[in-house]
PDB file of N, CA and C in Angstrom:
ATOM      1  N   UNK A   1       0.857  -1.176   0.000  1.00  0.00           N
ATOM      2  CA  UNK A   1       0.000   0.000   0.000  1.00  0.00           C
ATOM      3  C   UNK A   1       0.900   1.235   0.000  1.00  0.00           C
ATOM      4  N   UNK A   2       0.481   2.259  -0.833  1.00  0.00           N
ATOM      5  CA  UNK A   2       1.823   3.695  -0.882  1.00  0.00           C
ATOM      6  C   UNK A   2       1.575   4.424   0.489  1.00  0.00           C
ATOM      7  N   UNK A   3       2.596   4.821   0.661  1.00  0.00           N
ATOM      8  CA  UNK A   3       2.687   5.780   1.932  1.00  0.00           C
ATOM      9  C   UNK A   3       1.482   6.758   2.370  1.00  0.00           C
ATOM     10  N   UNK A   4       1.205   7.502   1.176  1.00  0.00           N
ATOM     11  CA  UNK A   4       0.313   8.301   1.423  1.00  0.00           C
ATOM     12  C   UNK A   4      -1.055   7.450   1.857  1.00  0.00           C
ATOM     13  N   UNK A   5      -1.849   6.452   0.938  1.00  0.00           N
ATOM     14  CA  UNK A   5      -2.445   5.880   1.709  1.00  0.00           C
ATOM     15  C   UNK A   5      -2.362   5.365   3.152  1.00  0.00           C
ATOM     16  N   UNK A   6      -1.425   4.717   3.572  1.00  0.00           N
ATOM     17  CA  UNK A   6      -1.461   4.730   5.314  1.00  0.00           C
ATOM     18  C   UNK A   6      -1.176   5.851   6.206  1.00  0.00           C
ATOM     19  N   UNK A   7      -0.454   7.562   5.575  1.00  0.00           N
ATOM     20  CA  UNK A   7      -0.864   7.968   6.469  1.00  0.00           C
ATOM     21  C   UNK A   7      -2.594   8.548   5.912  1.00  0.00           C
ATOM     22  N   UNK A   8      -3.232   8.375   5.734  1.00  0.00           N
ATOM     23  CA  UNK A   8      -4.568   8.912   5.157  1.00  0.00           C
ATOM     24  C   UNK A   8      -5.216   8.370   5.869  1.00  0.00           C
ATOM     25  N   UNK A   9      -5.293   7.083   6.141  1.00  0.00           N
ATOM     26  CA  UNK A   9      -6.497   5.785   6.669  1.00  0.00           C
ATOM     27  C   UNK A   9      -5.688   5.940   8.211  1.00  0.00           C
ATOM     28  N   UNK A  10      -4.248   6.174   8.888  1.00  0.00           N
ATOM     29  CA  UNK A  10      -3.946   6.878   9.960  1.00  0.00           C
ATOM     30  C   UNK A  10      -4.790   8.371  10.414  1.00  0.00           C
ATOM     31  N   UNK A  11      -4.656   8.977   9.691  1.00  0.00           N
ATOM     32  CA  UNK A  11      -5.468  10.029   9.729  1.00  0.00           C
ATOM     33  C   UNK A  11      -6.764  10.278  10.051  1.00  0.00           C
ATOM     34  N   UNK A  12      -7.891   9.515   9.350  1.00  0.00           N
ATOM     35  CA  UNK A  12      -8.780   8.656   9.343  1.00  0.00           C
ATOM     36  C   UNK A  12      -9.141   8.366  10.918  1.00  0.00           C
ATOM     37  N   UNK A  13      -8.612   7.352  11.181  1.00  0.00           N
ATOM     38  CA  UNK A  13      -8.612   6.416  12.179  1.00  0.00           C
ATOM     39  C   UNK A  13      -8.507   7.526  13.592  1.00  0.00           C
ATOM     40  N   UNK A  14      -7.363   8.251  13.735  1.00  0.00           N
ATOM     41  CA  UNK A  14      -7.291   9.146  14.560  1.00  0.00           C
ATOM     42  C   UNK A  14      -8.563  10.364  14.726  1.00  0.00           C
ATOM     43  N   UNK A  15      -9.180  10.456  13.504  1.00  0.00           N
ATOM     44  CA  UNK A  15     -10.124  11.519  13.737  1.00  0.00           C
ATOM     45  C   UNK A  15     -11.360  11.098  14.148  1.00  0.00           C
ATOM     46  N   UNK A  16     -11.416   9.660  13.906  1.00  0.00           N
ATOM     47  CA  UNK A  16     -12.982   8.724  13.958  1.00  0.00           C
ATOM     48  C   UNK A  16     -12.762   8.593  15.282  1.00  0.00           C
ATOM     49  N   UNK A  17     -11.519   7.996  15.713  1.00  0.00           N
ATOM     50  CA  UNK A  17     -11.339   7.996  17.459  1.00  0.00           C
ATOM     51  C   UNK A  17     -11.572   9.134  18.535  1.00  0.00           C
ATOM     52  N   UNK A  18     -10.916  10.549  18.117  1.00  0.00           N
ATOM     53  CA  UNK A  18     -11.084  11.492  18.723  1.00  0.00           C
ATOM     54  C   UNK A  18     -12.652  11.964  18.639  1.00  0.00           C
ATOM     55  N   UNK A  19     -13.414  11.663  17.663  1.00  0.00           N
ATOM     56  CA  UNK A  19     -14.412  11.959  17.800  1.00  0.00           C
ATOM     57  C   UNK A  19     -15.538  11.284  18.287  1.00  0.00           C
ATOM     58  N   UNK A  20     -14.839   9.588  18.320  1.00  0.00           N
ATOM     59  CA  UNK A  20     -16.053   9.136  19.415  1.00  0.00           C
ATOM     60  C   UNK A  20     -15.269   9.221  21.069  1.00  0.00           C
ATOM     61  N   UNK A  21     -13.910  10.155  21.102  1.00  0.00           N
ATOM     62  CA  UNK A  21     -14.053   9.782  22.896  1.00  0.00           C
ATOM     63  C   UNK A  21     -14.400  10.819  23.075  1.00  0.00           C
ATOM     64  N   UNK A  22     -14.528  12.226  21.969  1.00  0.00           N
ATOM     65  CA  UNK A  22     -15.280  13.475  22.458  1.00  0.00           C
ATOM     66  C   UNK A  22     -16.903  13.070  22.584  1.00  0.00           C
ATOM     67  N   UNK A  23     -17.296  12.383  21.580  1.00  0.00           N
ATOM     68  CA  UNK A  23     -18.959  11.995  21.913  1.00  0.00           C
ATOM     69  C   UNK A  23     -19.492  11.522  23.131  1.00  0.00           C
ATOM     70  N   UNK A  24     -18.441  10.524  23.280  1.00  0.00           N
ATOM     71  CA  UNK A  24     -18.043   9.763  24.963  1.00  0.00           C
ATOM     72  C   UNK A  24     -18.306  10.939  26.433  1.00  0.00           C
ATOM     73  N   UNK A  25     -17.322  11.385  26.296  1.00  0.00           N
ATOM     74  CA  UNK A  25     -17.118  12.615  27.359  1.00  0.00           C
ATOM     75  C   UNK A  25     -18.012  13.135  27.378  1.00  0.00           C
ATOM     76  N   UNK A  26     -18.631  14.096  26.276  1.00  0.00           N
ATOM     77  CA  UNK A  26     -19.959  14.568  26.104  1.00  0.00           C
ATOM     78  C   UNK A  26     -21.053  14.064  26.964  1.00  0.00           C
ATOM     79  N   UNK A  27     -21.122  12.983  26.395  1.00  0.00           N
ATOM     80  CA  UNK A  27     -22.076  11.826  27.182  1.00  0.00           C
ATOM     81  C   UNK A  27     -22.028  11.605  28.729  1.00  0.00           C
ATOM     82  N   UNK A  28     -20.996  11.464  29.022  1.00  0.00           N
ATOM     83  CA  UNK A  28     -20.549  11.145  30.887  1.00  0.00           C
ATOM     84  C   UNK A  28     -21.029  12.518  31.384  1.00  0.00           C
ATOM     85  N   UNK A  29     -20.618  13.600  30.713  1.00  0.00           N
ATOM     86  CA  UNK A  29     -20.705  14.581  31.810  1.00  0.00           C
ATOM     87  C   UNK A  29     -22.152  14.534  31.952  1.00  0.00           C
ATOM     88  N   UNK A  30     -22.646  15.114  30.792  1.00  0.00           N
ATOM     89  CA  UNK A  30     -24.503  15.020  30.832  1.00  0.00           C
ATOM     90  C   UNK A  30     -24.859  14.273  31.535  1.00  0.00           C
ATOM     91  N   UNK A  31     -24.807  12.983  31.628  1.00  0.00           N
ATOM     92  CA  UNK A  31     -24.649  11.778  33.060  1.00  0.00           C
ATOM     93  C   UNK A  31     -24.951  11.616  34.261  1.00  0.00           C
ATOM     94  N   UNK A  32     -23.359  12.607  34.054  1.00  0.00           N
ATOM     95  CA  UNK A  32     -23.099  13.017  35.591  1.00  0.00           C
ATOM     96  C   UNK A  32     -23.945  14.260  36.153  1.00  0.00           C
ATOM     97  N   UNK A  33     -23.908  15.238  35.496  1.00  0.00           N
ATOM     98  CA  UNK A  33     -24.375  16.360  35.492  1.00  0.00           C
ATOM     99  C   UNK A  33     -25.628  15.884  36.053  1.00  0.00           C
ATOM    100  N   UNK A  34     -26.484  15.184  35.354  1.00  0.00           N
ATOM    101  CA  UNK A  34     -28.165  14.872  36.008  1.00  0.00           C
ATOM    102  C   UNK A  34     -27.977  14.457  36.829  1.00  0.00           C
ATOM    103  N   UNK A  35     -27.513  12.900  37.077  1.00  0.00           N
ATOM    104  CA  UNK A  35     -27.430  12.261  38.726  1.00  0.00           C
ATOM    105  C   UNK A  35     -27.027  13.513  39.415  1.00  0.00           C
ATOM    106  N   UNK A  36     -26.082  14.540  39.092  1.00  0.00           N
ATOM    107  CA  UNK A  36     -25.836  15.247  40.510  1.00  0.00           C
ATOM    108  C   UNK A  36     -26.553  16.303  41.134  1.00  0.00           C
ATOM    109  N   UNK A  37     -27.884  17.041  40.033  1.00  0.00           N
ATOM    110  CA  UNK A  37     -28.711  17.528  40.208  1.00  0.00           C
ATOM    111  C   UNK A  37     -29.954  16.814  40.620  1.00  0.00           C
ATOM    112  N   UNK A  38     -29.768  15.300  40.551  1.00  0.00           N
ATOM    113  CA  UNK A  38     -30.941  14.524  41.395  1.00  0.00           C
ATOM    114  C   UNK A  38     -30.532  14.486  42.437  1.00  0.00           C
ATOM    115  N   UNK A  39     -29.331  14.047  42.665  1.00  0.00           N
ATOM    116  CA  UNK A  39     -28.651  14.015  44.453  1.00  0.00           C
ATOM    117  C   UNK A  39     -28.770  15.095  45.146  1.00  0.00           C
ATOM    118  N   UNK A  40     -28.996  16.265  44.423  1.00  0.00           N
ATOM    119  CA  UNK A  40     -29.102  17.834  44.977  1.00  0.00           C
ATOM    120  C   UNK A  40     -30.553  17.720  45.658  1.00  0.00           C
ATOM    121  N   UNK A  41     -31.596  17.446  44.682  1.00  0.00           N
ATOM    122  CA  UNK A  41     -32.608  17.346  44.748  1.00  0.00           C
ATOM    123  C   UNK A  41     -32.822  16.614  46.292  1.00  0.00           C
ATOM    124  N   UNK A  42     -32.278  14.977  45.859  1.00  0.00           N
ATOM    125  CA  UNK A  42     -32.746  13.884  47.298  1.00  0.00           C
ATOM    126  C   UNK A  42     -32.285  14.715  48.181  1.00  0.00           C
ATOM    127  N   UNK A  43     -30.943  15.424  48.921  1.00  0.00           N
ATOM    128  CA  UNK A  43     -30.666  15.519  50.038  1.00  0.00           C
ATOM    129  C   UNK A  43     -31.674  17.020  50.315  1.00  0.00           C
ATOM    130  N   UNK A  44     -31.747  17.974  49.481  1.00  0.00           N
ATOM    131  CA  UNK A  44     -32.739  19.162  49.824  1.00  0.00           C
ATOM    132  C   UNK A  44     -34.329  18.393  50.479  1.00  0.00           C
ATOM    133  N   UNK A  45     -34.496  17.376  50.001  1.00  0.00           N
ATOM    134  CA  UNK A  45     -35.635  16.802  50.422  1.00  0.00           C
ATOM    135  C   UNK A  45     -35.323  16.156  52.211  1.00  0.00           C
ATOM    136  N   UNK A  46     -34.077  15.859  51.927  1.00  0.00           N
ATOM    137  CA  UNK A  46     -34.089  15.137  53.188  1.00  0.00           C
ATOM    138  C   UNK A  46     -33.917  16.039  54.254  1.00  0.00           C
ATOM    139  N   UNK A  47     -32.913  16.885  54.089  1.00  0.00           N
ATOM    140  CA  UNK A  47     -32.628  17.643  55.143  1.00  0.00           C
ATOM    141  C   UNK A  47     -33.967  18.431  55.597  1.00  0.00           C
ATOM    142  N   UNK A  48     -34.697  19.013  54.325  1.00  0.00           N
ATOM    143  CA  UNK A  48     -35.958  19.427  54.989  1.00  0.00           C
ATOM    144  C   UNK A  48     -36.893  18.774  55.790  1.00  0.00           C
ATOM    145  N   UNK A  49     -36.665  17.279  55.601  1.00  0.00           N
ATOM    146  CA  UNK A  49     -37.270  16.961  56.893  1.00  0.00           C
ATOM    147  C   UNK A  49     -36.826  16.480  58.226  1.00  0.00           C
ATOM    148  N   UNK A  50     -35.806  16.786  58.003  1.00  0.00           N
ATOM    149  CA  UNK A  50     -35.090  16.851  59.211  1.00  0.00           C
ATOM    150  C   UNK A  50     -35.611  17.900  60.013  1.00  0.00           C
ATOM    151  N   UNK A  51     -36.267  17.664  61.492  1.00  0.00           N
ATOM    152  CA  UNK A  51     -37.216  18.717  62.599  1.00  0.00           C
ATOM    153  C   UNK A  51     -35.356  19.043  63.419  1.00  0.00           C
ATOM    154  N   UNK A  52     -35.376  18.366  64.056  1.00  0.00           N
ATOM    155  CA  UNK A  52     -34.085  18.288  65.221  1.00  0.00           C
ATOM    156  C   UNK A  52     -33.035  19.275  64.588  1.00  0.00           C
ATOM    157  N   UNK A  53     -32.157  19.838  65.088  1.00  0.00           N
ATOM    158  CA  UNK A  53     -30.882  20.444  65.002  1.00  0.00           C
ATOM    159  C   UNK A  53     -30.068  19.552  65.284  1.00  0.00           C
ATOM    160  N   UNK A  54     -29.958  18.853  66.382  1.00  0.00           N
ATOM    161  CA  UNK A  54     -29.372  17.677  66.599  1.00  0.00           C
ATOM    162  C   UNK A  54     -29.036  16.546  65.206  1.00  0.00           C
ATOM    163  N   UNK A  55     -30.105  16.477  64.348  1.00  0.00           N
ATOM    164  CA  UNK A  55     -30.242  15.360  63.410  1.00  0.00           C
ATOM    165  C   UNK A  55     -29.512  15.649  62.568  1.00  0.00           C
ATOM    166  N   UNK A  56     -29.715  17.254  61.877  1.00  0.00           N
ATOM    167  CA  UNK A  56     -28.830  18.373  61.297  1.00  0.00           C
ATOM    168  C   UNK A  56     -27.302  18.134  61.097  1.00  0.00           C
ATOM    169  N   UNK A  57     -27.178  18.258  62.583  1.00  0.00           N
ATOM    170  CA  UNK A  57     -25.611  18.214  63.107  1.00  0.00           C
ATOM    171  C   UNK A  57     -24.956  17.354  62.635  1.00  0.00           C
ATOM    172  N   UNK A  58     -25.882  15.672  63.118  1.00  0.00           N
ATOM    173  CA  UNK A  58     -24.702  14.761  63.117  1.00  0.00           C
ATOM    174  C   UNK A  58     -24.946  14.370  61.745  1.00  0.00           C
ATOM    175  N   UNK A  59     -26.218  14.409  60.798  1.00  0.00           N
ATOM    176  CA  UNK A  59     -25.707  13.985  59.290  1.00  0.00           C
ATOM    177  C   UNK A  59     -24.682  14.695  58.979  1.00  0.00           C
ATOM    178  N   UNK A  60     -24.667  15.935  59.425  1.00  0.00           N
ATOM    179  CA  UNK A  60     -23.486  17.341  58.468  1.00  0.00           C
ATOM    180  C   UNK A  60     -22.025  16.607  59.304  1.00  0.00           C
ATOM    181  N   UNK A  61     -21.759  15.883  60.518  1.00  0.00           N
ATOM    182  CA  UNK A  61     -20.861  15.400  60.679  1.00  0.00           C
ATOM    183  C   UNK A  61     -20.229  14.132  59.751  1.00  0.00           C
ATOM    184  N   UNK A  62     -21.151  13.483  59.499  1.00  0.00           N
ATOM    185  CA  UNK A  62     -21.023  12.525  58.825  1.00  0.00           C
ATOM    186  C   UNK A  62     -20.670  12.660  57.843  1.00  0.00           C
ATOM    187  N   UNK A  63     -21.078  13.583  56.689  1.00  0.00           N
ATOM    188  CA  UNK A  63     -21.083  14.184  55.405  1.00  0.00           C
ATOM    189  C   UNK A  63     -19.229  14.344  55.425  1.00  0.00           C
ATOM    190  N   UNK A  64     -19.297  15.386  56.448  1.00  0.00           N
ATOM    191  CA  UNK A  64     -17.714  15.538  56.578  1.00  0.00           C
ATOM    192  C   UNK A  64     -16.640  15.002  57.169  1.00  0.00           C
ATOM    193  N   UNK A  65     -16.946  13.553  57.437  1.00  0.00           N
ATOM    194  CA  UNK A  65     -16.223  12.710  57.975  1.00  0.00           C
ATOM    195  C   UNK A  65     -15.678  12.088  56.748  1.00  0.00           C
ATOM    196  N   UNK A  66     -16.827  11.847  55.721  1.00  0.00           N
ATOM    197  CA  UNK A  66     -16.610  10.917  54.915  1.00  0.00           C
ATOM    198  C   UNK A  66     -16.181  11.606  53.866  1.00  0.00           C
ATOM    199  N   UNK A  67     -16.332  13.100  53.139  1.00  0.00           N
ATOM    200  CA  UNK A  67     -15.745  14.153  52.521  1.00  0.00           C
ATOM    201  C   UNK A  67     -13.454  14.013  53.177  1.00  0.00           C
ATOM    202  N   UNK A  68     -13.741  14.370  54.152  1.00  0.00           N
ATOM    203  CA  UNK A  68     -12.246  13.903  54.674  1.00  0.00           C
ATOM    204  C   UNK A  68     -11.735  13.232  54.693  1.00  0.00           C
ATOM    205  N   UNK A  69     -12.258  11.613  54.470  1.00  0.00           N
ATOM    206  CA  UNK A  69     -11.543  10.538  54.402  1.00  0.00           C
ATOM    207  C   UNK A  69     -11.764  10.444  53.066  1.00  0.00           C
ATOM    208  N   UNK A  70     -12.317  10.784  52.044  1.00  0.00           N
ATOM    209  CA  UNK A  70     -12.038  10.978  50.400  1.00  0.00           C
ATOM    210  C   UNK A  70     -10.690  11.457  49.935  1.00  0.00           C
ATOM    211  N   UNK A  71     -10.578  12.914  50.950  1.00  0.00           N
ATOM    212  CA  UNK A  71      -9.122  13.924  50.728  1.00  0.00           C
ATOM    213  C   UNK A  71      -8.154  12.982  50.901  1.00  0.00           C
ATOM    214  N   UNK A  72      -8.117  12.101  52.011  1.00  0.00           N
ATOM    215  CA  UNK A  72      -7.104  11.338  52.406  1.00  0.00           C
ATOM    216  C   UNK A  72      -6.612  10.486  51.584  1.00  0.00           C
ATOM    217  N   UNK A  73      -7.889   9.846  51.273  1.00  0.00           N
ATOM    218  CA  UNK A  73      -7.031   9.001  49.838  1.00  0.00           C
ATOM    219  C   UNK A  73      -7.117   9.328  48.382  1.00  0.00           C
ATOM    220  N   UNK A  74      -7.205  10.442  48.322  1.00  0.00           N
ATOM    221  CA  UNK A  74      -6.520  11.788  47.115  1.00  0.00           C
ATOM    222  C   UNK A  74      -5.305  11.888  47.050  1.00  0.00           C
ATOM    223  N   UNK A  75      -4.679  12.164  48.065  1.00  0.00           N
ATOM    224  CA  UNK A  75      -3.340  12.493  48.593  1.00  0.00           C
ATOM    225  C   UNK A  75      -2.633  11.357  48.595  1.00  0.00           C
TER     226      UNK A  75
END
C-alpha cells in the first residue's frame, strides 16, 4: 500500500477515534451532570425533613467525615 495511503487511513482512524471519545465525554458529563442535580434534589428533600438540630448536626458530621476521608485518599 503507498505511503500516502497509510498515512490517510492513519489520519482517518485518529479523527474517527477522537471523535467518538469526544462523543463519549460529552455523554458522561450530561450523566453526571443529572445524577448530581438529582442528588441535589434527594438531600434538599431530606434535610428538609429533618425537625431536630441535633439530626442536622450529626448527618453534616457525617457528610464531613466521609468528605475527609475521600481527601485522604486523594493524597
Amino acid at each position: 500500500m503507498p505511503a500516502v495511503l497509510l498515512l490517510l487511513r492513519s489520519l482517518v482512524v485518529r479523527l474517527l477515534s477522537s471523535k467518538l471519545a469526544a462523543s463519549a465525554a460529552q455523554s458522561l458529563r450530561r450523566s453526571l451532570s443529572a445524577a448530581a442535580s438529582q442528588l441535589g434534589t434527594v438531600l434538599r428533600n431530606v434535610w428538609d425533613r429533618l425537625r431536630s438540630q441535633e439530626s442536622r448536626e450529626a448527618i453534616l458530621g457525617c457528610v464531613l467525615c466521609i468528605l475527609n476521608l475521600h481527601k485522604k485518599v486523594d493524597n
